[in-house]
N, C-alpha and C. Protein backbone atom coordinates (compact mmCIF):
# COMPACT_ATOMS: atom_id res chain seq x y z
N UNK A 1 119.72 103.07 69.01
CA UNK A 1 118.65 102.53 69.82
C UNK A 1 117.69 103.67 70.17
N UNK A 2 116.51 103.28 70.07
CA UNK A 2 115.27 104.49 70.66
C UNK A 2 114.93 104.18 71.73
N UNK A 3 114.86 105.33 72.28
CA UNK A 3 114.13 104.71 74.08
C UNK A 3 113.11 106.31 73.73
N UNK A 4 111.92 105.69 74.23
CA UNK A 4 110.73 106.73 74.21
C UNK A 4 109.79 106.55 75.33
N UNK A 5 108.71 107.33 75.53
CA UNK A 5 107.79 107.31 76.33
C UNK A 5 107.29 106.15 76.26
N UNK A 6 106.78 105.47 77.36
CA UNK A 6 105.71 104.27 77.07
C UNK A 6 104.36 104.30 77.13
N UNK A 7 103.59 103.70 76.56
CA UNK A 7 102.18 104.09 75.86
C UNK A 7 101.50 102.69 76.59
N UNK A 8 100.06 103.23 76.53
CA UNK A 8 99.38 101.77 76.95
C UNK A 8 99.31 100.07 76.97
N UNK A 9 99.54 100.54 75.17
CA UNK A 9 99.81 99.26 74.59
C UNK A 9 101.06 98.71 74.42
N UNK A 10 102.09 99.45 75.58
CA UNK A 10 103.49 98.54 76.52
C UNK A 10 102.85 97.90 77.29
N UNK A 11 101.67 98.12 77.85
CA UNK A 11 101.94 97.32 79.54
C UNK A 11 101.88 95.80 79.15
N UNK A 12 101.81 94.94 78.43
CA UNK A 12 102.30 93.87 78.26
C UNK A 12 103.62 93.29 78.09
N UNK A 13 104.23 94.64 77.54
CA UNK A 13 105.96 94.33 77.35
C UNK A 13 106.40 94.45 78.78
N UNK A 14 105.91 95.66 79.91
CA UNK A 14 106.06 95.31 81.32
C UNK A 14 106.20 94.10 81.94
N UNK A 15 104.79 93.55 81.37
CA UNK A 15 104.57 91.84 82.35
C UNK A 15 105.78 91.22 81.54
N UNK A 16 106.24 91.12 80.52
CA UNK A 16 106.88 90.28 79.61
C UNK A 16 108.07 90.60 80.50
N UNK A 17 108.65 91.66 80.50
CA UNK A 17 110.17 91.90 81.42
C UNK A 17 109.94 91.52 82.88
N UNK A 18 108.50 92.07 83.54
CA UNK A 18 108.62 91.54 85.03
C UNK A 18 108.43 89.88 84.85
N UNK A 19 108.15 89.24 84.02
CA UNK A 19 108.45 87.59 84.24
C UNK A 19 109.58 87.15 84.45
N UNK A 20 110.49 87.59 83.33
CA UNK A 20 111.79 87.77 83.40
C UNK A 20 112.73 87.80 85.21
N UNK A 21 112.20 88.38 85.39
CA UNK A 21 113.15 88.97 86.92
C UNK A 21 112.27 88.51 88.41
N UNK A 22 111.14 87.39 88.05
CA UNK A 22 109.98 87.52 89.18
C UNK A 22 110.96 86.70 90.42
N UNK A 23 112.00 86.17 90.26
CA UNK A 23 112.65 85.35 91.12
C UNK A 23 113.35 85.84 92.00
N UNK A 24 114.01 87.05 91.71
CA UNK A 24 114.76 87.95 92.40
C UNK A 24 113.64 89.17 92.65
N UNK A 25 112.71 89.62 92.18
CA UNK A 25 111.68 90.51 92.40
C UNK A 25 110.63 90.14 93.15
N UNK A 26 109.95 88.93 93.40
CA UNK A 26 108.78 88.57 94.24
C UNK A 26 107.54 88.61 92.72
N UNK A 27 106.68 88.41 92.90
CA UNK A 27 105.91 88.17 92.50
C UNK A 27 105.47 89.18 91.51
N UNK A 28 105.17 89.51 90.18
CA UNK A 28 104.48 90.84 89.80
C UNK A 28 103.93 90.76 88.52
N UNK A 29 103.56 89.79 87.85
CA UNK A 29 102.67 89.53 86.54
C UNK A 29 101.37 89.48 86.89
N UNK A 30 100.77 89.17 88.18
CA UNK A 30 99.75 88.68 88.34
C UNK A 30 99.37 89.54 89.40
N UNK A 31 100.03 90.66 89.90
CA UNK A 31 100.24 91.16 91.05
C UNK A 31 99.33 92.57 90.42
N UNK A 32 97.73 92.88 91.04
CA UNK A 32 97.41 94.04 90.63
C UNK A 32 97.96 95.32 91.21
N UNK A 33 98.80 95.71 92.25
CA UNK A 33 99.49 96.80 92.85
C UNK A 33 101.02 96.76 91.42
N UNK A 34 100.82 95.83 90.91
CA UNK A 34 102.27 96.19 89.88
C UNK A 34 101.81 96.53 88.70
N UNK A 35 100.79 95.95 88.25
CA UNK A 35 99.67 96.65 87.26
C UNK A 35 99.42 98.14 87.50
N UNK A 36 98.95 98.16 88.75
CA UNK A 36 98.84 99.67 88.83
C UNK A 36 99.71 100.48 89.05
N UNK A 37 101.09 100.35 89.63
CA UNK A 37 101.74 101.09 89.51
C UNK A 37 102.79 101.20 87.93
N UNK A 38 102.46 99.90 87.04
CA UNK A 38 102.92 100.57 85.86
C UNK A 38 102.03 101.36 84.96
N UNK A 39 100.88 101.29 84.70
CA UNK A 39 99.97 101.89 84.29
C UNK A 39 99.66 103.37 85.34
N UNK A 40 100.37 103.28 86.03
CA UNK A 40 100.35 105.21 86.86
C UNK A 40 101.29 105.61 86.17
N UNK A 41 102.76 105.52 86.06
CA UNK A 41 103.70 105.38 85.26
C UNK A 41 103.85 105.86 84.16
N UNK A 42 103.09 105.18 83.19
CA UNK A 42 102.66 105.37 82.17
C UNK A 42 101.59 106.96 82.02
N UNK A 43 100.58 106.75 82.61
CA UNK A 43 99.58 107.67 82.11
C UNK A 43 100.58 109.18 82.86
N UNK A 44 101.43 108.68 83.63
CA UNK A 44 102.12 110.27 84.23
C UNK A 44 103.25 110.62 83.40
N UNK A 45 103.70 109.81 82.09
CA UNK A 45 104.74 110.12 81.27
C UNK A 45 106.13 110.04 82.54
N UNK A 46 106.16 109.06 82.85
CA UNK A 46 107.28 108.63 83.35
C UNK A 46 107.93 106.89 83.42
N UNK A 47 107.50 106.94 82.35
CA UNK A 47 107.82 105.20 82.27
C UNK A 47 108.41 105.20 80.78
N UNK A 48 109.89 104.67 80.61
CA UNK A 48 110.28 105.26 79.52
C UNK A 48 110.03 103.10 78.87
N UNK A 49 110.54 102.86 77.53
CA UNK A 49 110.89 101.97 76.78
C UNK A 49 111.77 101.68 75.76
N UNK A 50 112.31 100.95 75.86
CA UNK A 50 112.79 100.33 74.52
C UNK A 50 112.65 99.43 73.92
N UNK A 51 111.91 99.72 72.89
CA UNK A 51 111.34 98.82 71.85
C UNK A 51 112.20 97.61 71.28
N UNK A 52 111.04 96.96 70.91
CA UNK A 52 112.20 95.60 70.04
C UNK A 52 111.61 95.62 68.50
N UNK A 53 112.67 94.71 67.63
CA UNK A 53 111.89 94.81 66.17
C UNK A 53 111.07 93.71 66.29
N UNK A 54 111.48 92.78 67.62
CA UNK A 54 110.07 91.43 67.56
C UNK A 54 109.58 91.71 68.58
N UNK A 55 109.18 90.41 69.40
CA UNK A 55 107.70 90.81 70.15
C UNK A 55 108.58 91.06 71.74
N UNK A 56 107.48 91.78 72.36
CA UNK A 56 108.23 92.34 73.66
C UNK A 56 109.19 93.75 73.64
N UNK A 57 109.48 94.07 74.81
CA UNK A 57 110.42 95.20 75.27
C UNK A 57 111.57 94.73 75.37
N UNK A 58 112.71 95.74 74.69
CA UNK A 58 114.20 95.28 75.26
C UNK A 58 114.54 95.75 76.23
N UNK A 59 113.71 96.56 77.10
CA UNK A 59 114.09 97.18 78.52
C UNK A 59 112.77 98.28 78.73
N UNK A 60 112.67 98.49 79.83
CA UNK A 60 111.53 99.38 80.36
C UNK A 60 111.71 100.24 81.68
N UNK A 61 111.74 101.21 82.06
CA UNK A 61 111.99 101.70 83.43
C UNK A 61 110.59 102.77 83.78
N UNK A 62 110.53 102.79 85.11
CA UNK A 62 109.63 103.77 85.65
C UNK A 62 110.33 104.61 86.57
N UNK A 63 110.10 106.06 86.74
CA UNK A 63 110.83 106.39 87.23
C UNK A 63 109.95 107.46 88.05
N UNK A 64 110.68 108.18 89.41
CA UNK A 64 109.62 109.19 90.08
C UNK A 64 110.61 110.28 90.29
N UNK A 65 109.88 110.69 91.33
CA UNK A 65 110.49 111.89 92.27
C UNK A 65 110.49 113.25 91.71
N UNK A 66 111.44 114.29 92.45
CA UNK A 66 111.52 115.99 92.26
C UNK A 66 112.73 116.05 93.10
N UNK A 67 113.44 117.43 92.19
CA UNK A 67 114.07 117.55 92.99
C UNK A 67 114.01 117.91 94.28
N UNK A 68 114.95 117.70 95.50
CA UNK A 68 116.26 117.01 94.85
C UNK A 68 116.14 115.93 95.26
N UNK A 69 115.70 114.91 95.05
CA UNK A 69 115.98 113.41 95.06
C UNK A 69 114.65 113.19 94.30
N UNK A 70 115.64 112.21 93.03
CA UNK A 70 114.87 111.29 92.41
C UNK A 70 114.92 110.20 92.01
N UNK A 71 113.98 109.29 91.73
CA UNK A 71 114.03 107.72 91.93
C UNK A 71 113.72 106.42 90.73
N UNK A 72 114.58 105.84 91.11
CA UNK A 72 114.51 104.98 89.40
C UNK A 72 113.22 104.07 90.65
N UNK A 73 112.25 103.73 90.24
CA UNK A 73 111.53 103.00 90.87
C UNK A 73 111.45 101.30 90.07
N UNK A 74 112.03 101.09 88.70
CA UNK A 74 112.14 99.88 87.85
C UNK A 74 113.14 100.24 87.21
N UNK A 75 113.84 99.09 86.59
CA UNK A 75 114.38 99.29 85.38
C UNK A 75 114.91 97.40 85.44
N UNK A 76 114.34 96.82 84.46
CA UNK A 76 114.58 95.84 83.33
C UNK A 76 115.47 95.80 82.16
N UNK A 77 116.22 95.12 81.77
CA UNK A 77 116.62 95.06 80.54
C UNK A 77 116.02 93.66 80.18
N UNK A 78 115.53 92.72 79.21
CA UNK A 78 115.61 91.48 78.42
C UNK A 78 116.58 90.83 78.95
N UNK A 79 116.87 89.73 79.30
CA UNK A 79 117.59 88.55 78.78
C UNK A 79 118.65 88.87 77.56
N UNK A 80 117.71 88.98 76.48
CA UNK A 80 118.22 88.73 75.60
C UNK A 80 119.18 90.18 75.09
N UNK A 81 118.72 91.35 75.82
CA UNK A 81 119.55 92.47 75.37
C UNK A 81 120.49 92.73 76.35
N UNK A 82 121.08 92.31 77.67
CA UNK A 82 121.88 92.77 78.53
C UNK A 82 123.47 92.38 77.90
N UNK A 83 123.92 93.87 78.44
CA UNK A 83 125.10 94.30 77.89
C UNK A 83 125.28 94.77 76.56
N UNK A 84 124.06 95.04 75.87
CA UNK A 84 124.22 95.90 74.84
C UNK A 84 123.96 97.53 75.20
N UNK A 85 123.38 98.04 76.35
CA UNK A 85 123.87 99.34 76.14
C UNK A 85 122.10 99.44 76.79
N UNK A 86 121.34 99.18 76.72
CA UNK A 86 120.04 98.96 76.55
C UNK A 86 119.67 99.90 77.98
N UNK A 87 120.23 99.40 78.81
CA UNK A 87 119.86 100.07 80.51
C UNK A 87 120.29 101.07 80.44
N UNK A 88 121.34 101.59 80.08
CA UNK A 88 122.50 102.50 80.04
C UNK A 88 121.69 103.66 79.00
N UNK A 89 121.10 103.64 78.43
CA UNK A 89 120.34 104.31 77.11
C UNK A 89 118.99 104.52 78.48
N UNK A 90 118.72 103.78 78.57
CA UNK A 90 117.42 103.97 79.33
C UNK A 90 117.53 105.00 80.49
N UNK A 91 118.71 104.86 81.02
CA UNK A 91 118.95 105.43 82.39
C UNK A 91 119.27 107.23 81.75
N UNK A 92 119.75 107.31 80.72
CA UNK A 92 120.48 108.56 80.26
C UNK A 92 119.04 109.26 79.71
N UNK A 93 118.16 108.48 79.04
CA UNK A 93 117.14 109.10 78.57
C UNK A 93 116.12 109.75 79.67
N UNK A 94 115.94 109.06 80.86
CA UNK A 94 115.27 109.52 82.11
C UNK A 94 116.03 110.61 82.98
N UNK A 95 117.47 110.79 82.74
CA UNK A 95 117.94 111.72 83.12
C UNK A 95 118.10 112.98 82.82
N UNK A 96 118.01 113.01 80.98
CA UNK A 96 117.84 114.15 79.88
C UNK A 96 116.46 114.69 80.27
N UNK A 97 115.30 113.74 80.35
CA UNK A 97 114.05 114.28 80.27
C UNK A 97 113.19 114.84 82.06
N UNK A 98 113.84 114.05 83.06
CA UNK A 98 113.49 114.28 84.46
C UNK A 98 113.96 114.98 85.46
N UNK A 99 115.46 114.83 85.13
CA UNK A 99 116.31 115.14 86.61
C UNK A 99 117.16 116.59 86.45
N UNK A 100 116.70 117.15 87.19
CA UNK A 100 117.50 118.75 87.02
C UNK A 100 118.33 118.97 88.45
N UNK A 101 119.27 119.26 88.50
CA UNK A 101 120.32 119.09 89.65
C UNK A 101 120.77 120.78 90.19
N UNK A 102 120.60 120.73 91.26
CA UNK A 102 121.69 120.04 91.95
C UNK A 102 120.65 118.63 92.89
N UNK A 103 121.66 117.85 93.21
CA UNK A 103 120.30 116.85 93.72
C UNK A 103 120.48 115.20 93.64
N UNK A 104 119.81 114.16 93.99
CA UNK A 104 120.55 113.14 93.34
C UNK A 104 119.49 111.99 93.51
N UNK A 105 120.00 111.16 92.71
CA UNK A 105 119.22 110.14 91.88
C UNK A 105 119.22 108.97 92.55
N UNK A 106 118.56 108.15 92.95
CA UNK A 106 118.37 106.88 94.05
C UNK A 106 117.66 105.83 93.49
N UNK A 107 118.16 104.34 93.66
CA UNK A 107 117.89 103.42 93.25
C UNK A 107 117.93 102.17 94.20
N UNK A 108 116.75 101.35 94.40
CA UNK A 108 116.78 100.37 95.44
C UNK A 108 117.54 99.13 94.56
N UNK A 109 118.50 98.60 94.67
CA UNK A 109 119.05 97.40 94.28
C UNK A 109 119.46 95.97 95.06
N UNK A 110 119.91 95.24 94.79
CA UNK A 110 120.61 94.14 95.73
C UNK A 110 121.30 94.14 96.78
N UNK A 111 121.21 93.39 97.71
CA UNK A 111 122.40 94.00 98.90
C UNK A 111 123.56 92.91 98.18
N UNK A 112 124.83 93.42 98.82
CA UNK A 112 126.26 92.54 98.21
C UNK A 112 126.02 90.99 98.54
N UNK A 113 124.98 90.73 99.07
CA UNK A 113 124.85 89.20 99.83
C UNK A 113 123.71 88.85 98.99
N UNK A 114 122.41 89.37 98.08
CA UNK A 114 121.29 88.49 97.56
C UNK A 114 122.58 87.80 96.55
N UNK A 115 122.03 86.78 95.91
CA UNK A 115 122.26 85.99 95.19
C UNK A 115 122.03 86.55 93.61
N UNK A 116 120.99 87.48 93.46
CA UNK A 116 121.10 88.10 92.33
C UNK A 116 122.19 89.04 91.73
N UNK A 117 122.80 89.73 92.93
CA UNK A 117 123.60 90.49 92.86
C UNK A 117 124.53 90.73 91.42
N UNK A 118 125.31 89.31 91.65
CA UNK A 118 126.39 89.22 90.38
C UNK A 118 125.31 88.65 89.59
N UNK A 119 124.43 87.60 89.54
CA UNK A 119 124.03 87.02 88.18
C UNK A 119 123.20 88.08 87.49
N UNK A 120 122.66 88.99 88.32
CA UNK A 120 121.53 90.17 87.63
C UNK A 120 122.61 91.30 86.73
N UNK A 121 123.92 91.22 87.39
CA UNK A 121 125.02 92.70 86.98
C UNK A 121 124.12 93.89 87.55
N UNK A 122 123.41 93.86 88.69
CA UNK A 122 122.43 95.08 89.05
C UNK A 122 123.62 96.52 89.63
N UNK A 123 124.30 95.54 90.73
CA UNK A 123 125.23 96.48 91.21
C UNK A 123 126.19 97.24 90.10
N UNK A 124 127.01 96.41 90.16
CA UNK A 124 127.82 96.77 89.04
C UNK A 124 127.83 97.78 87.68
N UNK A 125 126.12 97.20 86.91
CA UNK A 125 125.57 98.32 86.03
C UNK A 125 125.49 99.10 86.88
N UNK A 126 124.74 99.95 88.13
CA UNK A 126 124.75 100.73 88.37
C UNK A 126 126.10 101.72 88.88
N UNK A 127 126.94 100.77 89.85
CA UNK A 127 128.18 101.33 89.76
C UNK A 127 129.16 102.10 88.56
N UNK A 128 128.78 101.74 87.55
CA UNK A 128 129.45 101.80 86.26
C UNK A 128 128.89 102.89 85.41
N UNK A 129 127.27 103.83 85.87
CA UNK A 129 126.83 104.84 86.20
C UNK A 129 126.98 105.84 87.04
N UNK A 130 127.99 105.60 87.53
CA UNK A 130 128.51 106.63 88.80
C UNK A 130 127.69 106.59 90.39
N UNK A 131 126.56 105.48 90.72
CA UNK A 131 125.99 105.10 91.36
C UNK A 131 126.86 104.65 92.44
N UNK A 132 126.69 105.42 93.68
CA UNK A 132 127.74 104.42 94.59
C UNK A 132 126.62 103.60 96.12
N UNK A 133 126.92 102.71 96.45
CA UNK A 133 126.43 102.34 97.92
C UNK A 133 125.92 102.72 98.85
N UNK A 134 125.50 102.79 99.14
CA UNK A 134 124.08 104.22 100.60
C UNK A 134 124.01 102.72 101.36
N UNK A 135 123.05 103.40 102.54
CA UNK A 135 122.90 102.27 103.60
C UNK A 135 121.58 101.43 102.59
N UNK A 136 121.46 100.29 103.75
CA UNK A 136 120.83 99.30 103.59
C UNK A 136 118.90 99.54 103.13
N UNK A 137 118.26 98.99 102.42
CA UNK A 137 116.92 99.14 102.15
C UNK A 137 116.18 97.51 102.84
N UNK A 138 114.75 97.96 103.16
CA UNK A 138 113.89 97.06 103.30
C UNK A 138 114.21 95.83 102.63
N UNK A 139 114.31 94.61 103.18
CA UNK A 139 114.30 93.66 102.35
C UNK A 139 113.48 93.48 101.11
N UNK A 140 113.38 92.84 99.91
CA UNK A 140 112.84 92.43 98.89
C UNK A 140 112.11 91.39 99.29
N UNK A 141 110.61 91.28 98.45
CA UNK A 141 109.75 90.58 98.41
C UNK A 141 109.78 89.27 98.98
N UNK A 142 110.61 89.13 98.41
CA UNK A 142 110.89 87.40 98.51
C UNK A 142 111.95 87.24 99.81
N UNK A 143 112.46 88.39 100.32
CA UNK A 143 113.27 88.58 101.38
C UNK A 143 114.91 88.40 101.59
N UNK A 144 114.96 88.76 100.32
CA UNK A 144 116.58 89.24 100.03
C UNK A 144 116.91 90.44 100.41
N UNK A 145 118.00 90.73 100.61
CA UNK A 145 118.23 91.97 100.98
C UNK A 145 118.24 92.82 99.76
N UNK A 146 118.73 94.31 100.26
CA UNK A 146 118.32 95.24 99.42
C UNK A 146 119.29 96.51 99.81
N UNK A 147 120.20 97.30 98.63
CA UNK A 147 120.58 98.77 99.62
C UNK A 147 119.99 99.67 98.29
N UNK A 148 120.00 100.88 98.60
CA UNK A 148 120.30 102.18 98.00
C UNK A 148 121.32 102.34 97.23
N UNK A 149 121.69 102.51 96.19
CA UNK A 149 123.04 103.50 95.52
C UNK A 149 122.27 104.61 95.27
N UNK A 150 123.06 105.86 95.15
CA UNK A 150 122.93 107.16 94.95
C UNK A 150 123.35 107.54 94.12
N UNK A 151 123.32 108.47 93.22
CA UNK A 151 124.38 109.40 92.31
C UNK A 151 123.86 111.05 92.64
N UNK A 152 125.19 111.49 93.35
CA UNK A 152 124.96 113.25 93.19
C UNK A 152 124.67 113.44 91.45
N UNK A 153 123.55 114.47 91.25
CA UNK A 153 123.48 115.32 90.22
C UNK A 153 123.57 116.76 90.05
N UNK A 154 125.00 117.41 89.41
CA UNK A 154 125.10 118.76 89.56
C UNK A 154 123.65 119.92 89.18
């Protein structure tokens, strides 16, 4: 699998994955603050992809920060690619190219109570990254809850 930089002519595979997830995410195809923050993303070489051989992205992430704390700010997989490895590739490639440790890596996800929780595998994939539980985050858009996992990076 290739996961590479993402280029302009992704930001449609963006909207294509944020349709995907707008139920548990709030609103963001149509949403110009999500436009712009993937297209910042992008032009700052921090928005990685994985390509498909047909139409659309099999996963996409944006990512920020410095040490020491840095931040998955997205990450998508397809429908159609979860549990092939796809996030897991994505997450390792942003870590090879961004994160220099000592220091650690932060991700806003589900609280154990949204409803996405188990059907998304959000926790879990991340747990299964060495990601563990931090306190609670701002609710989500739509007003689900939300926590932090962390991972120390040496």
């Amino acid at each position: 699998m290739t996961i590479g930089l993402a280029r302009e002519q992704d930001f449609p595979g963006f909207l294509g994955l944020a349709a995907q997830v707008e139920q548990w995410f709030g609103p963001m195809v149509e949403e110009a603050g999500f436009h712009d923050a993937v297209r910042k993303h992008i032009a700052g070489s921090l928005a990685l992809v994985a390509p498909s051989p047909g139409p659309g992205l099999l996963g996409g992430l944006l990512f920020g920060g410095e040490a020491p704390t840095y931040h998955v700010h997205w990450l998508v997989v397809s429908h159609r690619a979860r549990g092939t490895g796809v996030g897991r590739a994505l997450m390792a490639e942003a870590t090879r190219r961004w994160v220099r440790g000592p220091g650690d890596i932060e991700v806003v996800t589900f609280g154990a109570d949204h409803p996405g929780a188990v059907v998304s595998g959000a926790r879990v994939f991340y747990e299964r990254l060495g990601f563990s539980p931090a306190e609670a985050a701002a609710p989500g858009p739509e007003g689900g809850s939300r926590q932090v996992f962390r991972r120390e990076v040496a």
